[in-house]
N, C-alpha and C. Protein backbone atom coordinates (compact mmCIF):
# COMPACT_ATOMS: atom_id res chain seq x y z
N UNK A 1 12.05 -8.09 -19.15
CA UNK A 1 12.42 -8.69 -20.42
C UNK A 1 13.41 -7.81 -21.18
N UNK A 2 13.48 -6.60 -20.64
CA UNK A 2 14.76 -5.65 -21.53
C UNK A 2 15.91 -6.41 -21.32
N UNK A 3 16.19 -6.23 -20.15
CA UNK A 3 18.05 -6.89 -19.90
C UNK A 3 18.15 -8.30 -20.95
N UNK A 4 17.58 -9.16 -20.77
CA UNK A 4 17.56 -10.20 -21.18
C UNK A 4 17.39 -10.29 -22.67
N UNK A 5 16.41 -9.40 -23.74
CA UNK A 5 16.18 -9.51 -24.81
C UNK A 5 17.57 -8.22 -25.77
N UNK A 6 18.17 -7.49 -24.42
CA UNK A 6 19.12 -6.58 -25.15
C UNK A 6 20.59 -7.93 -24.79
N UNK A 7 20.84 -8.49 -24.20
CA UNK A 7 22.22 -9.07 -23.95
C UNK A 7 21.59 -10.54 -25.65
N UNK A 8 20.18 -10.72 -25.76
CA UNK A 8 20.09 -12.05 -26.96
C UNK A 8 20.60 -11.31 -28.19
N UNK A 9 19.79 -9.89 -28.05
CA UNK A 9 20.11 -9.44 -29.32
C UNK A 9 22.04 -8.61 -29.77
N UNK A 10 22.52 -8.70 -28.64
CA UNK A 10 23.90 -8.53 -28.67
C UNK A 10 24.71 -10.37 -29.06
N UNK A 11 24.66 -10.39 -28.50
CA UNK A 11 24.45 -12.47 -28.68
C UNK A 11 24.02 -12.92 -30.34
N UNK A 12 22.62 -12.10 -30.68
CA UNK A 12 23.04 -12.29 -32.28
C UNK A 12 23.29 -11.45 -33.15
N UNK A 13 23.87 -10.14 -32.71
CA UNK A 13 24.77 -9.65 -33.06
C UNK A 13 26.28 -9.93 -33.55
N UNK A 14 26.96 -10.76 -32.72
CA UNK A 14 28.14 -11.48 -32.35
C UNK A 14 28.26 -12.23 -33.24
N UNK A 15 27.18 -13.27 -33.14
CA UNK A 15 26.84 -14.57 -34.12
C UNK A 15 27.15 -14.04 -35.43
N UNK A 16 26.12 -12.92 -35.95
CA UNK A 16 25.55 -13.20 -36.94
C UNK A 16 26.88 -11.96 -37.78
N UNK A 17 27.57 -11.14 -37.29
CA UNK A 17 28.74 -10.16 -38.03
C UNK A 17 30.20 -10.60 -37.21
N UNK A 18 30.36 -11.66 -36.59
CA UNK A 18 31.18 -11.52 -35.96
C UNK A 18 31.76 -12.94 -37.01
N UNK A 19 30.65 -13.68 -37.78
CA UNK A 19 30.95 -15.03 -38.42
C UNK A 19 31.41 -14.35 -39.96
N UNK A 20 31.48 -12.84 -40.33
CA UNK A 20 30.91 -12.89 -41.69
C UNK A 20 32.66 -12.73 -42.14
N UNK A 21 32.73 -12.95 -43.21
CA UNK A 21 33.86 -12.47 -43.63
C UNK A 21 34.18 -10.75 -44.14
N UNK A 22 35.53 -10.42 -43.93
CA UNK A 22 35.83 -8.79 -44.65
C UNK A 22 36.79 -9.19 -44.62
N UNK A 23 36.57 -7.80 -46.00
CA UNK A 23 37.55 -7.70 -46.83
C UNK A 23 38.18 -6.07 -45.86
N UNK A 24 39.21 -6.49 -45.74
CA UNK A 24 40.19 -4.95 -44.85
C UNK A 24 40.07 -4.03 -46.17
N UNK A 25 40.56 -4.62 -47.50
CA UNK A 25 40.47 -3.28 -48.66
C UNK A 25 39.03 -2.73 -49.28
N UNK A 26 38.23 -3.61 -48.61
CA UNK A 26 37.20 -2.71 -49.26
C UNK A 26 36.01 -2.16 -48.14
N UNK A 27 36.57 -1.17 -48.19
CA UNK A 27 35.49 -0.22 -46.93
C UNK A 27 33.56 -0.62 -47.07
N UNK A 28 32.90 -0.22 -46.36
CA UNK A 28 31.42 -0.59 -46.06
C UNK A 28 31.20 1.37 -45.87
N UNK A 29 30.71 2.10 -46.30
CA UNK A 29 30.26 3.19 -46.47
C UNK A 29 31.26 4.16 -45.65
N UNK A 30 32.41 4.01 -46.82
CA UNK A 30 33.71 4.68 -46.57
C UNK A 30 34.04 4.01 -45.29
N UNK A 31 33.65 3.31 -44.49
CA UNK A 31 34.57 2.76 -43.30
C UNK A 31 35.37 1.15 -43.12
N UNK A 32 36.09 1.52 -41.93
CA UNK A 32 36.49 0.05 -41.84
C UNK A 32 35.31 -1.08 -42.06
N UNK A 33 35.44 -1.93 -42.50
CA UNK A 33 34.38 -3.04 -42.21
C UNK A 33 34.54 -3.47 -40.65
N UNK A 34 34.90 -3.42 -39.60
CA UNK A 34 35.17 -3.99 -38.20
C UNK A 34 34.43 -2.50 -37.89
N UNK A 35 34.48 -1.25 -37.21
CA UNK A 35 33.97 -0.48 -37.43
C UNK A 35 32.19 -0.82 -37.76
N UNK A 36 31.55 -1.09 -39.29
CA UNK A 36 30.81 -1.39 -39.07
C UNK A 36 30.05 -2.45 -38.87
N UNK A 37 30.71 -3.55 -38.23
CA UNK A 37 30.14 -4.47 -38.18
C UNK A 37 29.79 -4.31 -36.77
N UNK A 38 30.54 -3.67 -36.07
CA UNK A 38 30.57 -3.39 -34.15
C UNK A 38 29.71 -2.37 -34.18
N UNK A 39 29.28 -1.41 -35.22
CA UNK A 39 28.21 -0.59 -35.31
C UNK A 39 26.61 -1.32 -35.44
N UNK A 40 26.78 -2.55 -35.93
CA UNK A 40 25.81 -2.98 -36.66
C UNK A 40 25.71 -4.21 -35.16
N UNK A 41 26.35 -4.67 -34.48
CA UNK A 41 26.75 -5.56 -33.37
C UNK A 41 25.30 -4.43 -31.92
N UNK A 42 25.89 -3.34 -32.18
CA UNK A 42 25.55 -2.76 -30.89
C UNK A 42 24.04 -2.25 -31.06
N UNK A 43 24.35 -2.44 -32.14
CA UNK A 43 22.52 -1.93 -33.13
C UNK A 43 21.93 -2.86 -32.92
N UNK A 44 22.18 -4.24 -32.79
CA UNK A 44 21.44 -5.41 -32.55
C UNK A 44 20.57 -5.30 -31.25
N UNK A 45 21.95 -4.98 -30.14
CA UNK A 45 21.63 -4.74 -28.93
C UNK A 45 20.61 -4.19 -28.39
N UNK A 46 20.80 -2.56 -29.35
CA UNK A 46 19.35 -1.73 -29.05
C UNK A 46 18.37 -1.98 -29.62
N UNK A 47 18.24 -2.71 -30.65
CA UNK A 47 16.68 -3.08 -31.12
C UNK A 47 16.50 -4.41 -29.83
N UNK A 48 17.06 -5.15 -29.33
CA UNK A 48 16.85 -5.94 -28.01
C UNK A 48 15.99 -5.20 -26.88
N UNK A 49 17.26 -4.23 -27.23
CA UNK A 49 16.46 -3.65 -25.25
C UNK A 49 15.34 -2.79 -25.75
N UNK A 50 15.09 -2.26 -26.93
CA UNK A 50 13.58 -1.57 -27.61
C UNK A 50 12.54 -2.63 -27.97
N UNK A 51 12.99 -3.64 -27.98
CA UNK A 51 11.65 -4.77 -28.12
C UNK A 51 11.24 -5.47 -26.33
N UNK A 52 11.90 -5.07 -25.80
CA UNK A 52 12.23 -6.21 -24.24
C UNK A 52 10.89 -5.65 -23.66
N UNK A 53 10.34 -4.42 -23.49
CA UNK A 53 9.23 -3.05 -22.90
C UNK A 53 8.08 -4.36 -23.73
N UNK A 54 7.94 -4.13 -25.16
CA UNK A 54 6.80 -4.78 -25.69
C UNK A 54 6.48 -5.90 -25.51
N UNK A 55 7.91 -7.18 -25.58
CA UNK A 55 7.67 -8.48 -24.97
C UNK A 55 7.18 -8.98 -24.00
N UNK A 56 8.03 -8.00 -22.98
CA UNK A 56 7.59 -7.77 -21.70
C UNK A 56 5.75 -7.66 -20.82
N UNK A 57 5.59 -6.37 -21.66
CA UNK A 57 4.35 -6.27 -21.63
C UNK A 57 3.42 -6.99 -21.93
N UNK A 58 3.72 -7.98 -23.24
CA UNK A 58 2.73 -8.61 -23.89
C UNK A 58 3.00 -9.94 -23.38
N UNK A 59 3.79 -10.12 -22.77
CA UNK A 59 3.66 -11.61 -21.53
C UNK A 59 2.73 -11.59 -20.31
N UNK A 60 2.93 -10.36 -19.89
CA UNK A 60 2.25 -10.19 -18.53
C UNK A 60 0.76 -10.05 -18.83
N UNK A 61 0.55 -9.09 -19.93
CA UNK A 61 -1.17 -9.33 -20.33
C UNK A 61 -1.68 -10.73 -20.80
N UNK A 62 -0.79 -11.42 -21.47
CA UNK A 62 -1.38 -12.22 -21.56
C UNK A 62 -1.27 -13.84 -20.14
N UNK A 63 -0.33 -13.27 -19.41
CA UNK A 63 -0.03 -14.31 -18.06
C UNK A 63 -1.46 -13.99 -16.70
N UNK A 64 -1.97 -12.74 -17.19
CA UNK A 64 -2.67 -11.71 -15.97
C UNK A 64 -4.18 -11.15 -16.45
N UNK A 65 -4.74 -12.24 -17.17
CA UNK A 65 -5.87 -11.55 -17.97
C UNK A 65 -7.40 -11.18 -16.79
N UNK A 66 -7.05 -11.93 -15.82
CA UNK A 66 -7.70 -11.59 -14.84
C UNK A 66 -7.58 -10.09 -13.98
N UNK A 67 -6.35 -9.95 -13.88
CA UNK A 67 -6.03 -9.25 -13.16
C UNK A 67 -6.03 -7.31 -14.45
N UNK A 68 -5.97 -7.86 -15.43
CA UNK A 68 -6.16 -6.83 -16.57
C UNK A 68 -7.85 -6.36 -16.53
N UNK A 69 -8.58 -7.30 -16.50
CA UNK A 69 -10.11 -6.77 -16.26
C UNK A 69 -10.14 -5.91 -15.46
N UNK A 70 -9.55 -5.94 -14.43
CA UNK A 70 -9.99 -5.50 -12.96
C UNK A 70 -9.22 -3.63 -12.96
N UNK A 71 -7.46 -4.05 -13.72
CA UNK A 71 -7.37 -2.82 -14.15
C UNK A 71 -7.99 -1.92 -14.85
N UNK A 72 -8.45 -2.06 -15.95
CA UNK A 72 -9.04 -1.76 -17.06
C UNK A 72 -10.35 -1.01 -16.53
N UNK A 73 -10.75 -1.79 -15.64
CA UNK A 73 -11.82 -1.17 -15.15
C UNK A 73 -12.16 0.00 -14.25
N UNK A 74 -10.97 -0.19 -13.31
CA UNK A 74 -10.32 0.99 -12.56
C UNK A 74 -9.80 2.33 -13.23
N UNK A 75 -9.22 1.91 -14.58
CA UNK A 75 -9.06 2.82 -15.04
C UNK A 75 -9.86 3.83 -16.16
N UNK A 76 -11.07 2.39 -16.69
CA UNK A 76 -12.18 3.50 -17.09
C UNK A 76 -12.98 4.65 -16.09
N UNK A 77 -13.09 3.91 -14.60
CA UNK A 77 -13.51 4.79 -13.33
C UNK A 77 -12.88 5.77 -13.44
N UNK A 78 -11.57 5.73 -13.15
CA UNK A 78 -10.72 6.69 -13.29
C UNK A 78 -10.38 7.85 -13.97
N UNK A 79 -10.94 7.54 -15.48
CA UNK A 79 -11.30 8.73 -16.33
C UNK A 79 -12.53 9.56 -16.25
N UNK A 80 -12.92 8.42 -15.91
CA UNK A 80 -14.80 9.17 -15.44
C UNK A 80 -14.47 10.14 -14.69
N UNK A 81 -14.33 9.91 -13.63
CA UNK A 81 -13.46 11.10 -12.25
C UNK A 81 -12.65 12.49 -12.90
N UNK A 82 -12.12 11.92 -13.51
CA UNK A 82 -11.34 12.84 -14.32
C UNK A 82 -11.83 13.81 -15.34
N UNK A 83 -12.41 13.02 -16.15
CA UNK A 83 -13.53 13.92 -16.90
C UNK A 83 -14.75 14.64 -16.51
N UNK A 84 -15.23 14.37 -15.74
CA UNK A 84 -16.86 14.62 -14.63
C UNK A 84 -15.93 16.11 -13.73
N UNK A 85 -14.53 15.81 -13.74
CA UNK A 85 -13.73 17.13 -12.17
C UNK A 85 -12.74 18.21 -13.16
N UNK A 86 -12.86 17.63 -14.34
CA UNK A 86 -12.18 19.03 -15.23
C UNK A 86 -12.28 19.80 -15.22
N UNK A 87 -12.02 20.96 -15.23
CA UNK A 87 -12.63 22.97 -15.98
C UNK A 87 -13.15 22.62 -17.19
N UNK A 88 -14.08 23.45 -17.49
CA UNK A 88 -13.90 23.53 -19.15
C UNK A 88 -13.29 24.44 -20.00
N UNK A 89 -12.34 23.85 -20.69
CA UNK A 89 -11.37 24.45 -21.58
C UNK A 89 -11.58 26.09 -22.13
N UNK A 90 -12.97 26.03 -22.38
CA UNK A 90 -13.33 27.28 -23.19
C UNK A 90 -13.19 28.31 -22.39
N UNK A 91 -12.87 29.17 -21.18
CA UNK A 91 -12.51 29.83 -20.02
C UNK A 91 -11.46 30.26 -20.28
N UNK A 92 -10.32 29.28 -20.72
CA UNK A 92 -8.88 29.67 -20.80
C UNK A 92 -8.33 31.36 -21.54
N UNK A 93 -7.79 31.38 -20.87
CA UNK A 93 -6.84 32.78 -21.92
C UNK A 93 -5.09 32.55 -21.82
N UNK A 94 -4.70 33.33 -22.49
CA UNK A 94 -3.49 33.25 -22.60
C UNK A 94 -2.77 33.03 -21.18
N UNK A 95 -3.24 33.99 -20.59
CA UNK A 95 -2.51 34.59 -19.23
C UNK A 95 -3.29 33.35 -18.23
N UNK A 96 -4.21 32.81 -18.41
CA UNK A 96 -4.99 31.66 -17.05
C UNK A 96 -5.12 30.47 -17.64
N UNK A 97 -4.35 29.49 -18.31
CA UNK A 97 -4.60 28.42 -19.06
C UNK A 97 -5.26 27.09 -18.02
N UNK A 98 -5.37 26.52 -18.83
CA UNK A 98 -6.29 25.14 -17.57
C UNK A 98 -5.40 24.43 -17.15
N UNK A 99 -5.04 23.81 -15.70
CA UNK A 99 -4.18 23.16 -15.61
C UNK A 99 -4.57 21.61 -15.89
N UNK A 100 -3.67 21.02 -16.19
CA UNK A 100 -3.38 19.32 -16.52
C UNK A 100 -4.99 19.35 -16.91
N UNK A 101 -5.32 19.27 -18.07
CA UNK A 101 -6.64 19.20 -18.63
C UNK A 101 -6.91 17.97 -18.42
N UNK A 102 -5.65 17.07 -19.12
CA UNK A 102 -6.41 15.58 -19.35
C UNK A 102 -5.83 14.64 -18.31
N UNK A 103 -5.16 15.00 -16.96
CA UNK A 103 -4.82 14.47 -15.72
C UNK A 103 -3.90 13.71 -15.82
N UNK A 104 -2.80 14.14 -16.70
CA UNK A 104 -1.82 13.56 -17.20
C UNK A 104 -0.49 13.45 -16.06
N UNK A 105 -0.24 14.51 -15.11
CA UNK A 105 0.57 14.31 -13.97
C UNK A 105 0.14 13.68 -12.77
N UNK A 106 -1.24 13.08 -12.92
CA UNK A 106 -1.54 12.42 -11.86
C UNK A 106 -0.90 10.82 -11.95
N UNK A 107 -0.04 11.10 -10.78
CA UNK A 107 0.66 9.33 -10.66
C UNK A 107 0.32 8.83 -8.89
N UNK A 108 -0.34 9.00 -8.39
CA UNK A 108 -0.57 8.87 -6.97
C UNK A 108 -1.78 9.62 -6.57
N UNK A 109 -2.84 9.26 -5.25
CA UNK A 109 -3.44 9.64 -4.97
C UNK A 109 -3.37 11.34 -4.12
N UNK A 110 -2.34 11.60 -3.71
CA UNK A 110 -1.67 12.99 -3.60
C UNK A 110 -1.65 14.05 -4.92
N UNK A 111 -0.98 13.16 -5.87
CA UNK A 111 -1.02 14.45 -7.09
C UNK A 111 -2.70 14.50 -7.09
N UNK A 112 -3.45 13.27 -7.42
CA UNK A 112 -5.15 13.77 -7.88
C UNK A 112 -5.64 14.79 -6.86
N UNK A 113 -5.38 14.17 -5.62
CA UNK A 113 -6.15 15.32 -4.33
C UNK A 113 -5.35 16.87 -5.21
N UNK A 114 -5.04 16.83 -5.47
CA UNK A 114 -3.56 18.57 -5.43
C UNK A 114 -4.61 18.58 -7.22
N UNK A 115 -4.30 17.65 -8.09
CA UNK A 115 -5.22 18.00 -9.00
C UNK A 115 -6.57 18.36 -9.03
N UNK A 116 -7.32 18.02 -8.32
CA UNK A 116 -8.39 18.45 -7.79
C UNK A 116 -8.64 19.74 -7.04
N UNK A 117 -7.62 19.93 -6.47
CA UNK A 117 -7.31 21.40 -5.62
C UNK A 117 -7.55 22.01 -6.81
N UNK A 118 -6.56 22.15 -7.81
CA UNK A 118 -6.28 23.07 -8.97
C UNK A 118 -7.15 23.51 -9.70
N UNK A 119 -8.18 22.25 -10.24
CA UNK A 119 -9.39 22.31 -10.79
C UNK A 119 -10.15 23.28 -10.02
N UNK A 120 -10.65 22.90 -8.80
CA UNK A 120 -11.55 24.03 -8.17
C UNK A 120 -10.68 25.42 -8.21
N UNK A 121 -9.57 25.93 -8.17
CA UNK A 121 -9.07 26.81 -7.62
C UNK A 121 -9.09 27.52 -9.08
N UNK A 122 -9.49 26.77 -10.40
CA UNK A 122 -9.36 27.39 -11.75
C UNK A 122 -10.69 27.97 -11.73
N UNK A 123 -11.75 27.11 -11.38
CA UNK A 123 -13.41 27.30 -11.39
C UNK A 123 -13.52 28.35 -10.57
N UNK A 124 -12.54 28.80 -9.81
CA UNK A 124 -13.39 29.71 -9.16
C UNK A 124 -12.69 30.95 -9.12
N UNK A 125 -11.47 31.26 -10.14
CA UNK A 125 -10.48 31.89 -10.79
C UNK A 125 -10.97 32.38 -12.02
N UNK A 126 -11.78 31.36 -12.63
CA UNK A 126 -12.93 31.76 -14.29
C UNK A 126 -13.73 32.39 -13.81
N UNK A 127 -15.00 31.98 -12.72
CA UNK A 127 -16.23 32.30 -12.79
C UNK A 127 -15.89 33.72 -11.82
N UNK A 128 -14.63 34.20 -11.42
CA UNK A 128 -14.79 35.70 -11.23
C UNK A 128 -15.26 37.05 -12.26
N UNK A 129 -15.60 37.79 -12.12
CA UNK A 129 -15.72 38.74 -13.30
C UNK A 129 -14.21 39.61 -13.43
N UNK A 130 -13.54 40.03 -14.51
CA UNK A 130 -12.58 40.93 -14.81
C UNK A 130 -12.29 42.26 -14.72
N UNK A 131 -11.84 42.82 -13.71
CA UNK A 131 -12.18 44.37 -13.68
C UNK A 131 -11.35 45.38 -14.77
């Protein structure tokens, strides 16, 4: 829905400063008026392609409400896992901080395995004693 909601909102951009009248002698915040109206044209554009992500989104949840349960649910699992395989924070020092606490670089089942590596490899990096 970006492409499509950034080329409407260029579209009423066009429409809507391209119909207006100017005056050439009297500037719009010290500038040409053409200037800002093509400022104000392309501004249209990007509030288009910054709404297209939300439209977007909020079509498919509501086209996929079946298929949203099923995520939703996977992904409360998913935190569970996540939260239940953490370090606990309080361990940390300057010099040994916790890695990805809240499993934020996990995008694939490879990063979690490797996140999971890390976790144990912190637990057992803390529970040494300091000489």
């Amino acid at each position: 829905m970006t492409i499509p909601l950034t080329f409407a909102g260029f579209a009423t951009g066009i429409l809507i400063f391209g119909e207006m009248e100017m005056d050439p002698t009297k500037p719009i915040f010290n500038l040409d008026p053409m200037v800002v109206y093509g400022a104000a044209t392309i501004g249209c554009a990007g509030f288009g392609y910054l709404m297209g992500p939300i439209a977007g989104s909020s079509c498919w949840r509501l086209t996929h409400r079946n298929a949203m349960k099923l995520i939703e649910a996977k992904d409360r699992e998913f935190h569970r896992h996540v939260v239940k395989n953490r370090v606990d924070p309080t361990s940390q020092s300057a010099t040994n901080p916790v890695p990805d606490f809240y499993g934020e670089k996990i995008g694939s089942l490879k990063d979690y395995r490797q996140w999971l590596r890390d976790q144990a490899r912190y637990k057992r990096k803390a529970a040494l004693p300091e000489d």
